[in-house]
C-alpha atoms as a PDB file:
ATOM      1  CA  UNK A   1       0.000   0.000   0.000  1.00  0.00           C
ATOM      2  CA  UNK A   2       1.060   3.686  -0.741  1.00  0.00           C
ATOM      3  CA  UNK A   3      -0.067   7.098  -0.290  1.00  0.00           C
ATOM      4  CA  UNK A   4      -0.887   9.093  -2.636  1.00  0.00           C
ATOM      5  CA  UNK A   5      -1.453  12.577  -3.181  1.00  0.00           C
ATOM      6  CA  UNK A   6      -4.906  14.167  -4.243  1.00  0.00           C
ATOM      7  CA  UNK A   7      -5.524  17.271  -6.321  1.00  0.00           C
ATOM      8  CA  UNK A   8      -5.597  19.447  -3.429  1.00  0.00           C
ATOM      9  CA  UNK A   9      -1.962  19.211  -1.610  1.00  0.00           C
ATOM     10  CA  UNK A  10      -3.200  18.364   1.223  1.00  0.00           C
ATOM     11  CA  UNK A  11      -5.411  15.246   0.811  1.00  0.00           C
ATOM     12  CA  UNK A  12      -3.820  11.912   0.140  1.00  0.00           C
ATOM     13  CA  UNK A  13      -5.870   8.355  -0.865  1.00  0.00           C
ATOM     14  CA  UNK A  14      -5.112   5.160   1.119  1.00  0.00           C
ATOM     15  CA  UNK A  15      -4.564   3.238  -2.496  1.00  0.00           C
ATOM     16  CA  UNK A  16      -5.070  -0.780  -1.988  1.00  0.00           C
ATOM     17  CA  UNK A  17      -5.058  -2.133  -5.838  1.00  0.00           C
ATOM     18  CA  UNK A  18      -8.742  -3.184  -7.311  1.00  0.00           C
ATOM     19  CA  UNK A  19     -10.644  -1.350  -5.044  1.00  0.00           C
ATOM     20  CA  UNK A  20     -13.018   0.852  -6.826  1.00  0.00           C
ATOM     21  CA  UNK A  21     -14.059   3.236  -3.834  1.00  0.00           C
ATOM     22  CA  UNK A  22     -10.762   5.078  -4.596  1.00  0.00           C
ATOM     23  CA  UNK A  23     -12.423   6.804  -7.460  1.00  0.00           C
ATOM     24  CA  UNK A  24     -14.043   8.496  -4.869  1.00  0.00           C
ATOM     25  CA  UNK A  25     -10.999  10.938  -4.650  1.00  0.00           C
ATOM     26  CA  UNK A  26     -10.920  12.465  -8.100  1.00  0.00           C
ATOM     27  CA  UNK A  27     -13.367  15.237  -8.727  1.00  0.00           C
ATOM     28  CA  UNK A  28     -16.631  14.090  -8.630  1.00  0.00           C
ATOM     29  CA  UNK A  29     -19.828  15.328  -9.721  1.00  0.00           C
ATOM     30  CA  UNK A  30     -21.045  18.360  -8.787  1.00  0.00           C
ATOM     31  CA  UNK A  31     -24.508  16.756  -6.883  1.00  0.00           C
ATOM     32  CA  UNK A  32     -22.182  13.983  -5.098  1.00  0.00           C
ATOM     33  CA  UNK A  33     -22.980  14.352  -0.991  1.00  0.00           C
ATOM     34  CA  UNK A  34     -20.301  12.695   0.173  1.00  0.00           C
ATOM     35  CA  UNK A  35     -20.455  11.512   4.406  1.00  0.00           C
ATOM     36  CA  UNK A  36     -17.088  11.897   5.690  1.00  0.00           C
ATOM     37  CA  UNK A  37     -16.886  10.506   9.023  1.00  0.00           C
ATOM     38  CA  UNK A  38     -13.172  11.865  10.630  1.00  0.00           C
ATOM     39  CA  UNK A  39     -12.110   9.967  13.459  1.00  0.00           C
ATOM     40  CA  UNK A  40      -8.172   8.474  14.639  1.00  0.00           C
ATOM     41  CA  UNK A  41      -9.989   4.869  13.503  1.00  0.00           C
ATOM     42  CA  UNK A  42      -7.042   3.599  15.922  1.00  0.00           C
ATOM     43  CA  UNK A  43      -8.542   0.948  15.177  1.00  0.00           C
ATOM     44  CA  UNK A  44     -11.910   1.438  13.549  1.00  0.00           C
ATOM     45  CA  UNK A  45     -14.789  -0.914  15.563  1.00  0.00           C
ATOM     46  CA  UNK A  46     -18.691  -1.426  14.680  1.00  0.00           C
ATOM     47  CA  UNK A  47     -19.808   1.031  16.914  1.00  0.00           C
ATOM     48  CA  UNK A  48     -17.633   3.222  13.926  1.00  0.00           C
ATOM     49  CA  UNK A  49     -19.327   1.123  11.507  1.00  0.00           C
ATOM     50  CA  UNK A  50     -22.507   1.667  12.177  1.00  0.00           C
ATOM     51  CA  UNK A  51     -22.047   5.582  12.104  1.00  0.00           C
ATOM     52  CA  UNK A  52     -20.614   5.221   9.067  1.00  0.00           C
ATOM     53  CA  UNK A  53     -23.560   3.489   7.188  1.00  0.00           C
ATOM     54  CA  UNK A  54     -26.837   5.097   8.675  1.00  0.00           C
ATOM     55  CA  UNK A  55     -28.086   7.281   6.504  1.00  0.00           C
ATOM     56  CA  UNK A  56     -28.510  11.376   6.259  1.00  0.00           C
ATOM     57  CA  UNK A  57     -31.119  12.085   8.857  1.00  0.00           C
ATOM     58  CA  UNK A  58     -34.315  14.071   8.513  1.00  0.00           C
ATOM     59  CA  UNK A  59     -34.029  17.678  10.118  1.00  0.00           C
ATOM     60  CA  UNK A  60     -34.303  18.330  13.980  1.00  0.00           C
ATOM     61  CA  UNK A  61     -37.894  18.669  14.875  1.00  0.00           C
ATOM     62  CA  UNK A  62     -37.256  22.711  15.342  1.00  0.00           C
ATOM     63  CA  UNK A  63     -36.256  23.348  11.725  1.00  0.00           C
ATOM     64  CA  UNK A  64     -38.571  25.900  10.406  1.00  0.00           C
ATOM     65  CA  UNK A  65     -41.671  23.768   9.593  1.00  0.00           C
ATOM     66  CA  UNK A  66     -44.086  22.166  11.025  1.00  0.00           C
ATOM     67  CA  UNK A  67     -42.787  18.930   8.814  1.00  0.00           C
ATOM     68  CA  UNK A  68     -39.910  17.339   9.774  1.00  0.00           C
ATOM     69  CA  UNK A  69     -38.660  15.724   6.629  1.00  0.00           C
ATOM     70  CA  UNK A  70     -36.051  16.518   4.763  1.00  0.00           C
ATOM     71  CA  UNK A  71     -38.506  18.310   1.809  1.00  0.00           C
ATOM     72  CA  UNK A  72     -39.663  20.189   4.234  1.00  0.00           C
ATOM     73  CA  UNK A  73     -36.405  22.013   3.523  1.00  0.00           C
ATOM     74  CA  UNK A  74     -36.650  21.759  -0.530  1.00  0.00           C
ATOM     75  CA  UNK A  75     -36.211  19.339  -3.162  1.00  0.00           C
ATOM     76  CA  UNK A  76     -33.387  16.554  -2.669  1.00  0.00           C
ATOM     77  CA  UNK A  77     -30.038  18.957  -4.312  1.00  0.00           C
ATOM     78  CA  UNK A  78     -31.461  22.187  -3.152  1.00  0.00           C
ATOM     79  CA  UNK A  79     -28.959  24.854  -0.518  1.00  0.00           C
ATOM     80  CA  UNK A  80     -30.825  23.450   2.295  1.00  0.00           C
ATOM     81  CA  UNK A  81     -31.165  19.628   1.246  1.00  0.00           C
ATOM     82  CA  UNK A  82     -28.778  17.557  -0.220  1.00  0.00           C
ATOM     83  CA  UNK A  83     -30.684  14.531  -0.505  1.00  0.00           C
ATOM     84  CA  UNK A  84     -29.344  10.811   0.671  1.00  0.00           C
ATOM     85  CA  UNK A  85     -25.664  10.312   0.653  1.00  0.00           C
ATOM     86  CA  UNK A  86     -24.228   9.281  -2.382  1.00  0.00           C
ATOM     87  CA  UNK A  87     -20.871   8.441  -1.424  1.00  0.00           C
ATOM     88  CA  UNK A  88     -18.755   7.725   2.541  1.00  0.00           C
ATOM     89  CA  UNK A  89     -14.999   8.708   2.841  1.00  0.00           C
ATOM     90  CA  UNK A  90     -13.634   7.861   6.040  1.00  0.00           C
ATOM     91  CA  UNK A  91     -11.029  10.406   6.903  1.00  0.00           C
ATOM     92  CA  UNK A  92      -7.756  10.229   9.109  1.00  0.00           C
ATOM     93  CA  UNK A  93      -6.476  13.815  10.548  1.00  0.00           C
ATOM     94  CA  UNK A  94      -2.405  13.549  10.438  1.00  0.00           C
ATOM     95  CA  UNK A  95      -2.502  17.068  12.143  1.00  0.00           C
ATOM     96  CA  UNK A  96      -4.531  17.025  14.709  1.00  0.00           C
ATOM     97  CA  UNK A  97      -5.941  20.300  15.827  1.00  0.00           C
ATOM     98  CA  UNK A  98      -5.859  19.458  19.845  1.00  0.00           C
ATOM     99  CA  UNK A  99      -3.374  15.985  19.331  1.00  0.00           C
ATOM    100  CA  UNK A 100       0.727  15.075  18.309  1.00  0.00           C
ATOM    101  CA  UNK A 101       1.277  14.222  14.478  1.00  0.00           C
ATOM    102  CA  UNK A 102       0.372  10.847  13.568  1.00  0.00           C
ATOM    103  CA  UNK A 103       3.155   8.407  13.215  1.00  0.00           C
ATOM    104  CA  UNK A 104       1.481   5.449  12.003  1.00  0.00           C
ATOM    105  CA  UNK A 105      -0.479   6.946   9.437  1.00  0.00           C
ATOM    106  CA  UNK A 106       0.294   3.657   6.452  1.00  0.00           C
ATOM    107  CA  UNK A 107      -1.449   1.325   9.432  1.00  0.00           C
ATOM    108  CA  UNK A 108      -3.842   3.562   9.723  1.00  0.00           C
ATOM    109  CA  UNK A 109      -5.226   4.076   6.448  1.00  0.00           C
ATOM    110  CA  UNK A 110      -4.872   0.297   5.825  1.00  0.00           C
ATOM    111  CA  UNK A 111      -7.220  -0.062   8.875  1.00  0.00           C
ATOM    112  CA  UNK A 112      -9.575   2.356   7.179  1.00  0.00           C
ATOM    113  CA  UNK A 113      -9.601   0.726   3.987  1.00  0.00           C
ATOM    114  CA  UNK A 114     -10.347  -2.778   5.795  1.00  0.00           C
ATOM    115  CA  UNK A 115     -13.562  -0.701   7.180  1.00  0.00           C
ATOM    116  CA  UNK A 116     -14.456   1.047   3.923  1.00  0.00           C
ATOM    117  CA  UNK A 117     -14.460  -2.828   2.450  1.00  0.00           C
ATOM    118  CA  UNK A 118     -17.164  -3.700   5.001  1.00  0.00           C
ATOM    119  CA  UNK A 119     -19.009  -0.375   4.503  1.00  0.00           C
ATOM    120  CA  UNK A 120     -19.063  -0.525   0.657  1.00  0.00           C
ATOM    121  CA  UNK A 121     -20.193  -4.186   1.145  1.00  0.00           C
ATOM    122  CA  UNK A 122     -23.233  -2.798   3.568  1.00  0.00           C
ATOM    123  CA  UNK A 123     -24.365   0.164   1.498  1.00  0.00           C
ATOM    124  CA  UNK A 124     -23.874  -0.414  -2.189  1.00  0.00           C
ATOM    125  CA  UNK A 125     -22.206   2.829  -2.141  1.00  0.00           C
ATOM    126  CA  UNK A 126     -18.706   3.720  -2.961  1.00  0.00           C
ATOM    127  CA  UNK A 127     -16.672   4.218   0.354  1.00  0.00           C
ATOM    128  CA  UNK A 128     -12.872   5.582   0.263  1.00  0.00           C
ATOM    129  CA  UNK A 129      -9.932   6.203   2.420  1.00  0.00           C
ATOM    130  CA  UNK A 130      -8.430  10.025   2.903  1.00  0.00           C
ATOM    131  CA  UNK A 131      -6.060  11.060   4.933  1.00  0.00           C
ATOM    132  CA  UNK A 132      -5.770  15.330   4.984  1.00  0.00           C
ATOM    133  CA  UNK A 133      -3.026  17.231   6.695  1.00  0.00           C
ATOM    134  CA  UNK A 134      -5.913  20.242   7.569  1.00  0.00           C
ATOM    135  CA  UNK A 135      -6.162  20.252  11.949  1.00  0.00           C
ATOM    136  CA  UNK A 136      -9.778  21.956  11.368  1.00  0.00           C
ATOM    137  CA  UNK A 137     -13.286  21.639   9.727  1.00  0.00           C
ATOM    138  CA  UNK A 138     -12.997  24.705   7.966  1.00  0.00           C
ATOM    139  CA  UNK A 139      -8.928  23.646   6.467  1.00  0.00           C
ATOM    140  CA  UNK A 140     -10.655  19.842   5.970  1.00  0.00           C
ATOM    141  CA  UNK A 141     -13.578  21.344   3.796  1.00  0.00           C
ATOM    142  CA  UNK A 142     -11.380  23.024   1.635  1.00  0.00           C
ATOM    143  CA  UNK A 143      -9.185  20.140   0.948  1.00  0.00           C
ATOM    144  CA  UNK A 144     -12.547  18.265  -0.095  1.00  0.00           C
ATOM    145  CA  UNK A 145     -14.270  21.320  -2.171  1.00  0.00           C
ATOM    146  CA  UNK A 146     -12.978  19.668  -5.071  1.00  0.00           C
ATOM    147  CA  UNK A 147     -14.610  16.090  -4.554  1.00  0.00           C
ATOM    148  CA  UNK A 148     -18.115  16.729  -3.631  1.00  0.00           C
ATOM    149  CA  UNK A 149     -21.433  19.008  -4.547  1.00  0.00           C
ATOM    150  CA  UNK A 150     -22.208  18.900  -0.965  1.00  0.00           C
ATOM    151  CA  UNK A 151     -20.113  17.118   2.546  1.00  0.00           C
ATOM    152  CA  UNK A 152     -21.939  16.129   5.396  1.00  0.00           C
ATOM    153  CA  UNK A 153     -19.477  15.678   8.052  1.00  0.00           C
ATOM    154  CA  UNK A 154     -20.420  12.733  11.037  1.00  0.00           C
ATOM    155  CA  UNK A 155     -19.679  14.277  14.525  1.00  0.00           C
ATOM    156  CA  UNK A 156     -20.097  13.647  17.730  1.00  0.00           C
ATOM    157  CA  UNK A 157     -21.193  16.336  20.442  1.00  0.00           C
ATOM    158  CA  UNK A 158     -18.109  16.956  21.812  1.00  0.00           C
ATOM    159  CA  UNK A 159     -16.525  17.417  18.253  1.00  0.00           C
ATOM    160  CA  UNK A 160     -19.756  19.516  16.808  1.00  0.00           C
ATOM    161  CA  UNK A 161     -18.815  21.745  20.648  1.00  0.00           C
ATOM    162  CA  UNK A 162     -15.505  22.511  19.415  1.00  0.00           C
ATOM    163  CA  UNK A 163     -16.470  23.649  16.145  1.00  0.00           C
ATOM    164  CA  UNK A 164     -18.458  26.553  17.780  1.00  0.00           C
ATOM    165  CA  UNK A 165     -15.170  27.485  19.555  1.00  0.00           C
ATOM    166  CA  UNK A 166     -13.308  30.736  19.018  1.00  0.00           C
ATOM    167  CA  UNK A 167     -10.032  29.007  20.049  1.00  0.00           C
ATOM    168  CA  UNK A 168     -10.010  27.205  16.487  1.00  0.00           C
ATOM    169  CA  UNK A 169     -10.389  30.654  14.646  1.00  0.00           C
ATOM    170  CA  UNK A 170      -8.066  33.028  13.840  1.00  0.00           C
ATOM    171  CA  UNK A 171      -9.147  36.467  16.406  1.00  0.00           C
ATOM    172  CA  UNK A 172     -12.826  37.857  15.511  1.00  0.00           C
ATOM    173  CA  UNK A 173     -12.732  35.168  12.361  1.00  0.00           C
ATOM    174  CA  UNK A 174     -15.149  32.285  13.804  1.00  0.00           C
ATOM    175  CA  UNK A 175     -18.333  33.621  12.125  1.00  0.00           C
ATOM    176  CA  UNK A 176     -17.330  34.742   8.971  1.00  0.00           C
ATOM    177  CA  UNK A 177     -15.292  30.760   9.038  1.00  0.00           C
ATOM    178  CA  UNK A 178     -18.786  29.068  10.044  1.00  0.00           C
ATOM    179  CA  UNK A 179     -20.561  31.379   7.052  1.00  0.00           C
ATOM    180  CA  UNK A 180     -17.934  29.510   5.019  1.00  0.00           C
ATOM    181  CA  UNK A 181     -18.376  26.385   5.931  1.00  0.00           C
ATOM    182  CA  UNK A 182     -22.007  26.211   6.220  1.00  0.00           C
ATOM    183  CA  UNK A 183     -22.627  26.542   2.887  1.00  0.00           C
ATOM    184  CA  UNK A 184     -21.418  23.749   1.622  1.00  0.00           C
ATOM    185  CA  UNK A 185     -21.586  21.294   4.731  1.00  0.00           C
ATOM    186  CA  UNK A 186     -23.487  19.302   6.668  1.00  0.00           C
ATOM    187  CA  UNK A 187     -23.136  18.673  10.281  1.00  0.00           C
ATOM    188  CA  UNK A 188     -24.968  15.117  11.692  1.00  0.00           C
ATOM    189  CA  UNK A 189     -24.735  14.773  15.731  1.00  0.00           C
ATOM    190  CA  UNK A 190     -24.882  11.528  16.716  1.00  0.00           C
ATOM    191  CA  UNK A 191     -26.198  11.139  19.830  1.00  0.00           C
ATOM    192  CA  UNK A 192     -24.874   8.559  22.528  1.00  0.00           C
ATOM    193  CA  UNK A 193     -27.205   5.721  24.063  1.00  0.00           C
ATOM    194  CA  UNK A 194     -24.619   5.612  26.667  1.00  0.00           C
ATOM    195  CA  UNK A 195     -25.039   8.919  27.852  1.00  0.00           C
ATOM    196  CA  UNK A 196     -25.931   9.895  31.518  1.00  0.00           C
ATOM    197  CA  UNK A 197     -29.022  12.136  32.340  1.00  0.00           C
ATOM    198  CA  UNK A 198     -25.978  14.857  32.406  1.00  0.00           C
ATOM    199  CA  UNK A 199     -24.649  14.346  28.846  1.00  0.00           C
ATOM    200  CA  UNK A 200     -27.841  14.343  27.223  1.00  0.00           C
ATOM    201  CA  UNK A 201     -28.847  17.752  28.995  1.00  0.00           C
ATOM    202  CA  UNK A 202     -25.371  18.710  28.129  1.00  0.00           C
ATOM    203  CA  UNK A 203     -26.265  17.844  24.353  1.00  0.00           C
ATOM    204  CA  UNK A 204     -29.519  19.739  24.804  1.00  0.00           C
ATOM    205  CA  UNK A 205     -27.950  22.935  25.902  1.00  0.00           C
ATOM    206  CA  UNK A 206     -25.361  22.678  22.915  1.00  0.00           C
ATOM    207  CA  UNK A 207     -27.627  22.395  20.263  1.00  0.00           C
ATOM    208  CA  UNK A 208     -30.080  25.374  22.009  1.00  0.00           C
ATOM    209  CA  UNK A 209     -27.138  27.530  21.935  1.00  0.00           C
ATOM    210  CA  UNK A 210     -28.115  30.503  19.632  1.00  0.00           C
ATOM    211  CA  UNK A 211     -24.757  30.284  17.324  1.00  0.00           C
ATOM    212  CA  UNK A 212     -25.729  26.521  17.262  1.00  0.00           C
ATOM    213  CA  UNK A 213     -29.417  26.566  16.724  1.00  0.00           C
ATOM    214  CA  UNK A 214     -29.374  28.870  14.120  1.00  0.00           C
ATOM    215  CA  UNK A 215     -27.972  25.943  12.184  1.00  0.00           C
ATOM    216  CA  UNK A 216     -29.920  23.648  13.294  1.00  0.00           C
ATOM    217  CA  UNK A 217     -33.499  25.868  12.306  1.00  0.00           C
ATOM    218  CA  UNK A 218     -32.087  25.647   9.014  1.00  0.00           C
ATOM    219  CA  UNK A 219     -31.440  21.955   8.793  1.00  0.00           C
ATOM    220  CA  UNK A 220     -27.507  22.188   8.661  1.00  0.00           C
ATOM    221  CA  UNK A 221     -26.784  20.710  11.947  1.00  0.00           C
ATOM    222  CA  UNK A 222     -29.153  17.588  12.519  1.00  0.00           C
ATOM    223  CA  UNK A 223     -29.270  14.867  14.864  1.00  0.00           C
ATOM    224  CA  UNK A 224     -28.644  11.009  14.775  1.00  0.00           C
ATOM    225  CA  UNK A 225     -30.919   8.505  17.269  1.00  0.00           C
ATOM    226  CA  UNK A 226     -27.829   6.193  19.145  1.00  0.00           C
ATOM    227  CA  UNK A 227     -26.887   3.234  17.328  1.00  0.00           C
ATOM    228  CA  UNK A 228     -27.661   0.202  19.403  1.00  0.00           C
ATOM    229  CA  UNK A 229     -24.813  -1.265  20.520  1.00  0.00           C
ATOM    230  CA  UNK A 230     -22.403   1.673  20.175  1.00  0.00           C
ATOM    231  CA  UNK A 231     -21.447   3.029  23.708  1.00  0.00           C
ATOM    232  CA  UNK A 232     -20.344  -0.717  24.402  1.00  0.00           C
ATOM    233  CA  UNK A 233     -17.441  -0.478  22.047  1.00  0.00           C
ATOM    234  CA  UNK A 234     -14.232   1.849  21.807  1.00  0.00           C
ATOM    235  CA  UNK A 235     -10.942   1.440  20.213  1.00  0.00           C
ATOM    236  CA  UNK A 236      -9.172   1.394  23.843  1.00  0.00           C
ATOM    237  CA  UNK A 237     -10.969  -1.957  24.243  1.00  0.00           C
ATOM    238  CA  UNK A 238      -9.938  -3.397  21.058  1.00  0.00           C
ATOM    239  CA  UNK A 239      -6.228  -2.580  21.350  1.00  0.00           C
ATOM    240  CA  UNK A 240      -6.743  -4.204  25.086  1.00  0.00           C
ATOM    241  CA  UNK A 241      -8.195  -7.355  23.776  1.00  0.00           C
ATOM    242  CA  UNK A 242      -6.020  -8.075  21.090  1.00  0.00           C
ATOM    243  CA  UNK A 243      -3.249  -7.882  23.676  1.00  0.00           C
ATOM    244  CA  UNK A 244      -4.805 -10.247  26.331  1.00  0.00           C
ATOM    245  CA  UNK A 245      -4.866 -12.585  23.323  1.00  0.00           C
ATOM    246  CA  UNK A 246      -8.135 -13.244  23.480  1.00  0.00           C
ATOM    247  CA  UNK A 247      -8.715 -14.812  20.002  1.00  0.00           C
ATOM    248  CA  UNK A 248     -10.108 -14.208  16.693  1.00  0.00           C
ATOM    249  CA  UNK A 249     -13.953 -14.500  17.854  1.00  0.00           C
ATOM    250  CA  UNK A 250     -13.686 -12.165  20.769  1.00  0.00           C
ATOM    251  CA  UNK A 251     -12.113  -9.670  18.519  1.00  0.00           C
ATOM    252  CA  UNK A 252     -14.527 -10.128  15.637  1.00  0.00           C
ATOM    253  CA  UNK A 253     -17.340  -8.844  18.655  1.00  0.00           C
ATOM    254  CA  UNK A 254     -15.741  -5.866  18.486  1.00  0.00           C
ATOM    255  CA  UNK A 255     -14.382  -4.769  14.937  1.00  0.00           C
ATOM    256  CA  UNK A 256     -15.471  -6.588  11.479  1.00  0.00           C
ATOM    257  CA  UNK A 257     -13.788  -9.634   9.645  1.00  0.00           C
ATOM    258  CA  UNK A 258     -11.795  -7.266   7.585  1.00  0.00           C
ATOM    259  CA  UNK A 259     -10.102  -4.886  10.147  1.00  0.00           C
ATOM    260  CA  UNK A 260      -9.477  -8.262  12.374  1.00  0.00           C
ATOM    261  CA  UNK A 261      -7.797  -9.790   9.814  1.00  0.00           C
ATOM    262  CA  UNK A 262      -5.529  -7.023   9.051  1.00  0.00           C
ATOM    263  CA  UNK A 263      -5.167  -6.097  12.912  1.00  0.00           C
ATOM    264  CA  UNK A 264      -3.707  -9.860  13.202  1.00  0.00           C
ATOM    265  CA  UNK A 265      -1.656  -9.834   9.964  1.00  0.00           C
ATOM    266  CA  UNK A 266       0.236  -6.721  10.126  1.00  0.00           C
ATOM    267  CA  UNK A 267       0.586  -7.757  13.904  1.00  0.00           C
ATOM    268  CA  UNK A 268      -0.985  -4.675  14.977  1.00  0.00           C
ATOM    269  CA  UNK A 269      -1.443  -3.848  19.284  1.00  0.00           C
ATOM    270  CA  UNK A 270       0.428  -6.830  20.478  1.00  0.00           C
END
């Protein structure tokens, strides 16, 4: 496996040979709405997995109408709806804006690709690899302007927080940045069935937040039910069970046939 880079200098493609999700990272059609779900994937597990195949959620029940469907907001293409996903990238950060530079970024993508496998499998969509050099969702946008009509990004509320944080801007920039952004992007919050009475008022108060619900009247932010199953599984606990040596089976409960086997070939947390 190499990297390769993209048109824009600072996107690369994970490239494994004869698989066609890859195509995903030269320009694409202008109506593509690509889900690009950014995480470390260190490694990528099915609570991961199933984020990265629901599908692009209706609007919060206080967008501006008293439907909440997605045509409440226009047809399928319009500014305000982009209509289902079309395409998934799952994207590695090798500049992380709050973490150390990456070091194992090969292992990582190969990870990633092993997951897109599965996801392409699941969907019927095209699914790619990326790995960008951009520390924020503004810088990671405009690496990805080029390959999509419209990017919905897949967050979680302490990610979609940060994003409304004038630390990330340059002085007096944030809303002018988020005016930017928000007209080509997506946000979907994907809410935790793990979380106590105090994270999901904690959630609440985020998205009621006036910079926040602003977006979220006009359908840009939106919300995702939990995924059963996913506050049972994080990546700590699969690099802890593939070093107890627990097996092949007990790892497969946690991550999917493809990223086990390439977790146990390349020798990976041991």
């Amino acid at each position: 496996m190499s990297l390769t880079a993209s048109q824009q200098a600072t996107l690369a493609r994970a490239v494994a040979p004869g698989f066609a999700g890859l195509a995903l990272l030269n320009p694409l059609h202008p109506t593509t709405h690509l889900a690009v779900f950014d995480s470390s994937f260190n490694p990528p597990h099915r609570a991961h997995f199933g984020l990265g195949v629901s599908t692009f959620p209706a609007p919060t029940t206080s967008a501006p109408s008293s439907s909440s469907t997605p045509d409440a907001l226009g047809p399928p293409g319009s500014k305000l709806n982009p209509g289902p996903y079309t395409a998934r990238l799952l994207l590695f950060s090798t500049r992380n804006a709050d973490k150390v530079p990456a070091a194992d970024a090969e292992h990582r993508a190969g990870l990633m690709l092993a997951q897109a496998r599965a996801m392409a499998a699941a969907t019927r969509l095209p699914v790619a690899a990326g790995l960008v050099s951009a520390p924020t969702f503004v810088d990671k946008w405009a690496a990805l302007f080029a390959h999509a009509g419209a990017v919905t990004f897949l967050v979680g509320t302490d990610t979609l927080e940060r994003i409304f944080e004038e630390r990330y801007y340059p002085p007096g920039g944030m809303e002018a940045a988020l005016e930017r952004l928000f007209q080509r992007c997506w946000f979907v919050c994907a809410l935790r069935a793990g979380d106590s009475a105090e994270g999901a008022a904690q959630a609440e108060k985020l998205l009621s937040r006036p910079e926040v619900a602003y977006w979220v009247k006009l359908g840009k932010i939106r919300t995702l039910p939990p995924i059963p199953g996913a506050e049972a599984v994080s990546s700590t606990e699969v690099r802890n069970i593939v070093r107890s040596g627990a097996g092949r089976d007990a790892l497969e409960a946690l991550v999917v046939p493809e990223v086990a086997e390439y977790i146990l070939a390349n020798g990976l947390y041991t």
